[in-house]
C-alpha atoms as a PDB file:
ATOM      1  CA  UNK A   1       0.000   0.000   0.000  1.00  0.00           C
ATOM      2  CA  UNK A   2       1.489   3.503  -0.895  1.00  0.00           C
ATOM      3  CA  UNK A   3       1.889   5.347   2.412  1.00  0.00           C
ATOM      4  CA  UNK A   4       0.056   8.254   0.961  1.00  0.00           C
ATOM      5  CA  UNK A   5      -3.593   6.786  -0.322  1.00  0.00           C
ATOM      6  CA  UNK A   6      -5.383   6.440   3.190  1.00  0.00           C
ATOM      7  CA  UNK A   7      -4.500  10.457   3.934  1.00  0.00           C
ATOM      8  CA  UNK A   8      -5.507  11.107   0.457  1.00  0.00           C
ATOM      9  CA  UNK A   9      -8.571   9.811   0.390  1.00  0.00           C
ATOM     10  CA  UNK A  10      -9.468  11.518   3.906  1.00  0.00           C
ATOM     11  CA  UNK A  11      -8.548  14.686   2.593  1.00  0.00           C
ATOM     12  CA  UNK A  12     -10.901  13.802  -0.821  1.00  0.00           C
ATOM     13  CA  UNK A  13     -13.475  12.567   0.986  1.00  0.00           C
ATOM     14  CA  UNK A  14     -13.386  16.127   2.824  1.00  0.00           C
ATOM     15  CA  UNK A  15     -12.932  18.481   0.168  1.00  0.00           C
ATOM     16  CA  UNK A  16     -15.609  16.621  -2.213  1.00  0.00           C
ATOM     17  CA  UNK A  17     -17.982  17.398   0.820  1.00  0.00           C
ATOM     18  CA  UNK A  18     -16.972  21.124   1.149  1.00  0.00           C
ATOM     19  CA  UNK A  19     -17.143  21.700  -2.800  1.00  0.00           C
ATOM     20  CA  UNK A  20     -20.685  20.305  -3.149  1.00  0.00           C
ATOM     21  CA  UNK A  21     -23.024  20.946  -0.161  1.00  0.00           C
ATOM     22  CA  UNK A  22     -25.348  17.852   0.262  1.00  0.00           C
ATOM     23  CA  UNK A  23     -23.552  15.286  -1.916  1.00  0.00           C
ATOM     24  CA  UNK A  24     -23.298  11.477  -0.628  1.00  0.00           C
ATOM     25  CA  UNK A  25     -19.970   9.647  -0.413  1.00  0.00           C
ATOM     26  CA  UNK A  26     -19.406   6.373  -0.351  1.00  0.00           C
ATOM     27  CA  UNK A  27     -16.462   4.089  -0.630  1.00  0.00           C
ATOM     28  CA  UNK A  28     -15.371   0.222  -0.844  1.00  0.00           C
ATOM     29  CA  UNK A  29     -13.797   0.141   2.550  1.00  0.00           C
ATOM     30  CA  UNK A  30     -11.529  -2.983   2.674  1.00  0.00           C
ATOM     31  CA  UNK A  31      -8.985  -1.915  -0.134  1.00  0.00           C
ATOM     32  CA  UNK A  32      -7.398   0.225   2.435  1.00  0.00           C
ATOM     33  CA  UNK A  33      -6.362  -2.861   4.420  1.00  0.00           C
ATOM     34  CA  UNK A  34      -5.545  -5.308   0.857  1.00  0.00           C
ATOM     35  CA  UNK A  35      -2.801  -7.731   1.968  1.00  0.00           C
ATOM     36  CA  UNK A  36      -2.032  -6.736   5.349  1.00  0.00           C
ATOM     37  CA  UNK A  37      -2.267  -8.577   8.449  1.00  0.00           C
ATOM     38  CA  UNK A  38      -5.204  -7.851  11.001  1.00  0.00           C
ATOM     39  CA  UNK A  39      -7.288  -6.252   8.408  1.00  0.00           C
ATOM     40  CA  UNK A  40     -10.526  -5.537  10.947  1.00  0.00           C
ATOM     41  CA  UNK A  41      -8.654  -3.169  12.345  1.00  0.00           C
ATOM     42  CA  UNK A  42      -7.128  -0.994  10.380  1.00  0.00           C
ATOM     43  CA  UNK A  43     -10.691  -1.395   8.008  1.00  0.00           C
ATOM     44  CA  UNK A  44     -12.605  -0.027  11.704  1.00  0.00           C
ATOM     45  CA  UNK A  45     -10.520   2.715  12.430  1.00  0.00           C
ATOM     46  CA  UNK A  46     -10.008   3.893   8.590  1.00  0.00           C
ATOM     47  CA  UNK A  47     -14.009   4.051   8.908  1.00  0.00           C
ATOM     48  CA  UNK A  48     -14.340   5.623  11.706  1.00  0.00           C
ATOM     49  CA  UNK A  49     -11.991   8.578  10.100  1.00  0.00           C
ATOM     50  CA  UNK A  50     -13.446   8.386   7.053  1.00  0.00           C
ATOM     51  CA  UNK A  51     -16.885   9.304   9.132  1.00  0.00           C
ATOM     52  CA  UNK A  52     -15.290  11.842  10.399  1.00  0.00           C
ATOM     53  CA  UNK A  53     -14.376  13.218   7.246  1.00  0.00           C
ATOM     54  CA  UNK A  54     -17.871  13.290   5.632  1.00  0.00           C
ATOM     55  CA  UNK A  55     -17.894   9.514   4.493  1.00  0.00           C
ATOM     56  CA  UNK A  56     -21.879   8.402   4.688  1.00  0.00           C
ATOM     57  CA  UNK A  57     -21.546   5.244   3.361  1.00  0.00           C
ATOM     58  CA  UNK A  58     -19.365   2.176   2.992  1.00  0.00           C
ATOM     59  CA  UNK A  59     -19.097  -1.271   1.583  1.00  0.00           C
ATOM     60  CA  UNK A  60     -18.438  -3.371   4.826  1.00  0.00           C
ATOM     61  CA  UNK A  61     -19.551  -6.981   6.731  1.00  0.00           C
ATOM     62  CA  UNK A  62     -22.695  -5.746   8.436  1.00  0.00           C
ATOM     63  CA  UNK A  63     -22.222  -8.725  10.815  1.00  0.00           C
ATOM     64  CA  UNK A  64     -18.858  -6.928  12.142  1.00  0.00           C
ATOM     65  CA  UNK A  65     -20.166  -5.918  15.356  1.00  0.00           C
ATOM     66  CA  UNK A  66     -17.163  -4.051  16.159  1.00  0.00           C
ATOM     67  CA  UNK A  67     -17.437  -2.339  12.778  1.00  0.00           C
ATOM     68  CA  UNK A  68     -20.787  -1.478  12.906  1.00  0.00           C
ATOM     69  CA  UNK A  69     -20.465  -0.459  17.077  1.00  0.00           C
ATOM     70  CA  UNK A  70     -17.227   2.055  15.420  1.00  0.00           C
ATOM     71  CA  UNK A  71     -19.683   2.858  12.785  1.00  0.00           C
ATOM     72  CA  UNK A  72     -22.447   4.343  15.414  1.00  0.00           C
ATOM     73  CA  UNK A  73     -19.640   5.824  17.582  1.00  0.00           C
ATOM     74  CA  UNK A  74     -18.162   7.568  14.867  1.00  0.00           C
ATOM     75  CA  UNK A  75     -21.366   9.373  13.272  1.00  0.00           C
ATOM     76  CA  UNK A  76     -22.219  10.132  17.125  1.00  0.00           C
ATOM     77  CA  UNK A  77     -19.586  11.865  17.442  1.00  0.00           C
ATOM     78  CA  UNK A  78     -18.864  13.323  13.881  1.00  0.00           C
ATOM     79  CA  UNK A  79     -22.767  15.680  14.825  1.00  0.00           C
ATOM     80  CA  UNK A  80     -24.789  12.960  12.911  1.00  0.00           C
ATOM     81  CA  UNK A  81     -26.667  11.580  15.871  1.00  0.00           C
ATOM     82  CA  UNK A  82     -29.379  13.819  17.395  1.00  0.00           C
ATOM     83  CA  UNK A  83     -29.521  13.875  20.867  1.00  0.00           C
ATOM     84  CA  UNK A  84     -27.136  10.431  20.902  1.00  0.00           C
ATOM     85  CA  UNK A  85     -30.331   8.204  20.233  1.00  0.00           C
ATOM     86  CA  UNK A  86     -29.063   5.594  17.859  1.00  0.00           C
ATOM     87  CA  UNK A  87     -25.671   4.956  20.021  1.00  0.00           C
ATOM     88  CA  UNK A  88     -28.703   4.339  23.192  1.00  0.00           C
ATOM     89  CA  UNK A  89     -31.327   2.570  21.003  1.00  0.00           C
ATOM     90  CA  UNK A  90     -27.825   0.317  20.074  1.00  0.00           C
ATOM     91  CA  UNK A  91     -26.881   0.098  23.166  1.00  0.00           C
ATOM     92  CA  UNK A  92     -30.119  -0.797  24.422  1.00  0.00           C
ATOM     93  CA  UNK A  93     -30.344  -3.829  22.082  1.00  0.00           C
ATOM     94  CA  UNK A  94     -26.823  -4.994  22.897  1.00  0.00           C
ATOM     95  CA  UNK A  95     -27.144  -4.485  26.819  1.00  0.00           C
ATOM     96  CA  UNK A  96     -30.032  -6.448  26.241  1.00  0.00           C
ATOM     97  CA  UNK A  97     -29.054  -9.255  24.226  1.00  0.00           C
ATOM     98  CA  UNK A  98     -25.918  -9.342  26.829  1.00  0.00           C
ATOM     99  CA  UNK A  99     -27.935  -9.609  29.435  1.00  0.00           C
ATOM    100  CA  UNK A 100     -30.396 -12.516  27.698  1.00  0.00           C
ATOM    101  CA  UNK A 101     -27.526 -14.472  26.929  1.00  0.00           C
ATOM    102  CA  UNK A 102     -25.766 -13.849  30.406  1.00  0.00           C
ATOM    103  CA  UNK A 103     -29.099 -14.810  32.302  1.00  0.00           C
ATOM    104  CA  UNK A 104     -29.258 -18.303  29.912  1.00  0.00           C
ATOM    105  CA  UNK A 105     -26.208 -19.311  30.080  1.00  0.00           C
ATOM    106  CA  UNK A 106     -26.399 -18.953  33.997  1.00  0.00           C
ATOM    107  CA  UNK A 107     -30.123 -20.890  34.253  1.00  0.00           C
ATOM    108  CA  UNK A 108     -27.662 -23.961  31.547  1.00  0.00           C
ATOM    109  CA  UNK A 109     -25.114 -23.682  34.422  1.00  0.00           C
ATOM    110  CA  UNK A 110     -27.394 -23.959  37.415  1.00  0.00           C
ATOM    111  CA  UNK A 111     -29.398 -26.709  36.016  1.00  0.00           C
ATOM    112  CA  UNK A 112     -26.038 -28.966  35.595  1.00  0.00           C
ATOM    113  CA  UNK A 113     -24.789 -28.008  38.559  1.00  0.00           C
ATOM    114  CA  UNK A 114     -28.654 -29.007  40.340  1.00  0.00           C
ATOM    115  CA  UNK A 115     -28.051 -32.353  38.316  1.00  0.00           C
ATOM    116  CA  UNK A 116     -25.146 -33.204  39.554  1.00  0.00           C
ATOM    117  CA  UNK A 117     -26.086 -32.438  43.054  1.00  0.00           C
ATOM    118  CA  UNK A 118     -28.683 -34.905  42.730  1.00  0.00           C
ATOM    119  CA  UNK A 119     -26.176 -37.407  41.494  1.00  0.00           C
ATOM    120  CA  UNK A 120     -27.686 -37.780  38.010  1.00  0.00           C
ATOM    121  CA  UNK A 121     -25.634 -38.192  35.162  1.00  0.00           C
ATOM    122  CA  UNK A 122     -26.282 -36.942  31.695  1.00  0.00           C
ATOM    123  CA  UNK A 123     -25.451 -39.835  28.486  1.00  0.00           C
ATOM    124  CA  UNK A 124     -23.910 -37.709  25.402  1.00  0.00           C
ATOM    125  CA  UNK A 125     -26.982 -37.055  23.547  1.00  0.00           C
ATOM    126  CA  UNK A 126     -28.901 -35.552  26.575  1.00  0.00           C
ATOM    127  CA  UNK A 127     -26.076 -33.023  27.011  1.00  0.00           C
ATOM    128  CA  UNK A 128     -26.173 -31.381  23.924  1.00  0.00           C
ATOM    129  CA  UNK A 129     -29.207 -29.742  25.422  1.00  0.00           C
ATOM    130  CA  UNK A 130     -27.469 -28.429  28.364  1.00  0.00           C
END
């Protein structure tokens, strides 16, 4: 990768934005990181600078959660979030789904450990289930 592209783009991506008022930007994120190691990162905090720059849109995995959490971080603070409420409604669903899989996985636990205080023993097909 030439050393130069990411900062050139940023700047781009900025001036398009400043020449024409209301235009939409958009980019194929993950040629930034072609051929390097530990692409996720350097493709989530390219687009969360990008955002910051006046990017609005961007080819990426939707089912990165740590992309998409940068994604909502970055327009929240880049102005583009009124009053914060998509970061909350966000975090909302993922404090939630935390704490539904948090509260299962504890009821899985406590039923094994109730079994085995009752000295009964699970074969291999009934554990799958537990």
């Amino acid at each position: 990768m030439n050393k130069g592209c990411g900062v050139e783009f940023l700047n781009a991506i900025e001036q398009i934005i400043e020449r024409f008022p209301g235009i939409h930007t958009a980019c194929g994120l993950s040629n930034i990181s072609y051929g390097l190691p530990e692409r996720k990162i350097l493709n989530q905090t390219f687009m969360t600078m990008a955002i910051c720059k006046g990017l609005d849109g961007a080819i990426v995995n939707p089912l990165d959660r740590k992309m998409m959490a940068n994604i909502v971080a970055a327009e929240t603070l880049a102005g583009r979030d009124d009053f914060c409420m998509n970061y909350l409604q966000k975090y909302r669903i993922c404090y939630a789904e935390f704490l539904i899989s948090y509260f299962v996985l504890m009821s899985i636990e406590f039923n094994i450990a109730m079994l085995k205080v009752m000295n009964v023993t699970l074969n291999s097909t009934e554990r799958c289930f537990y």
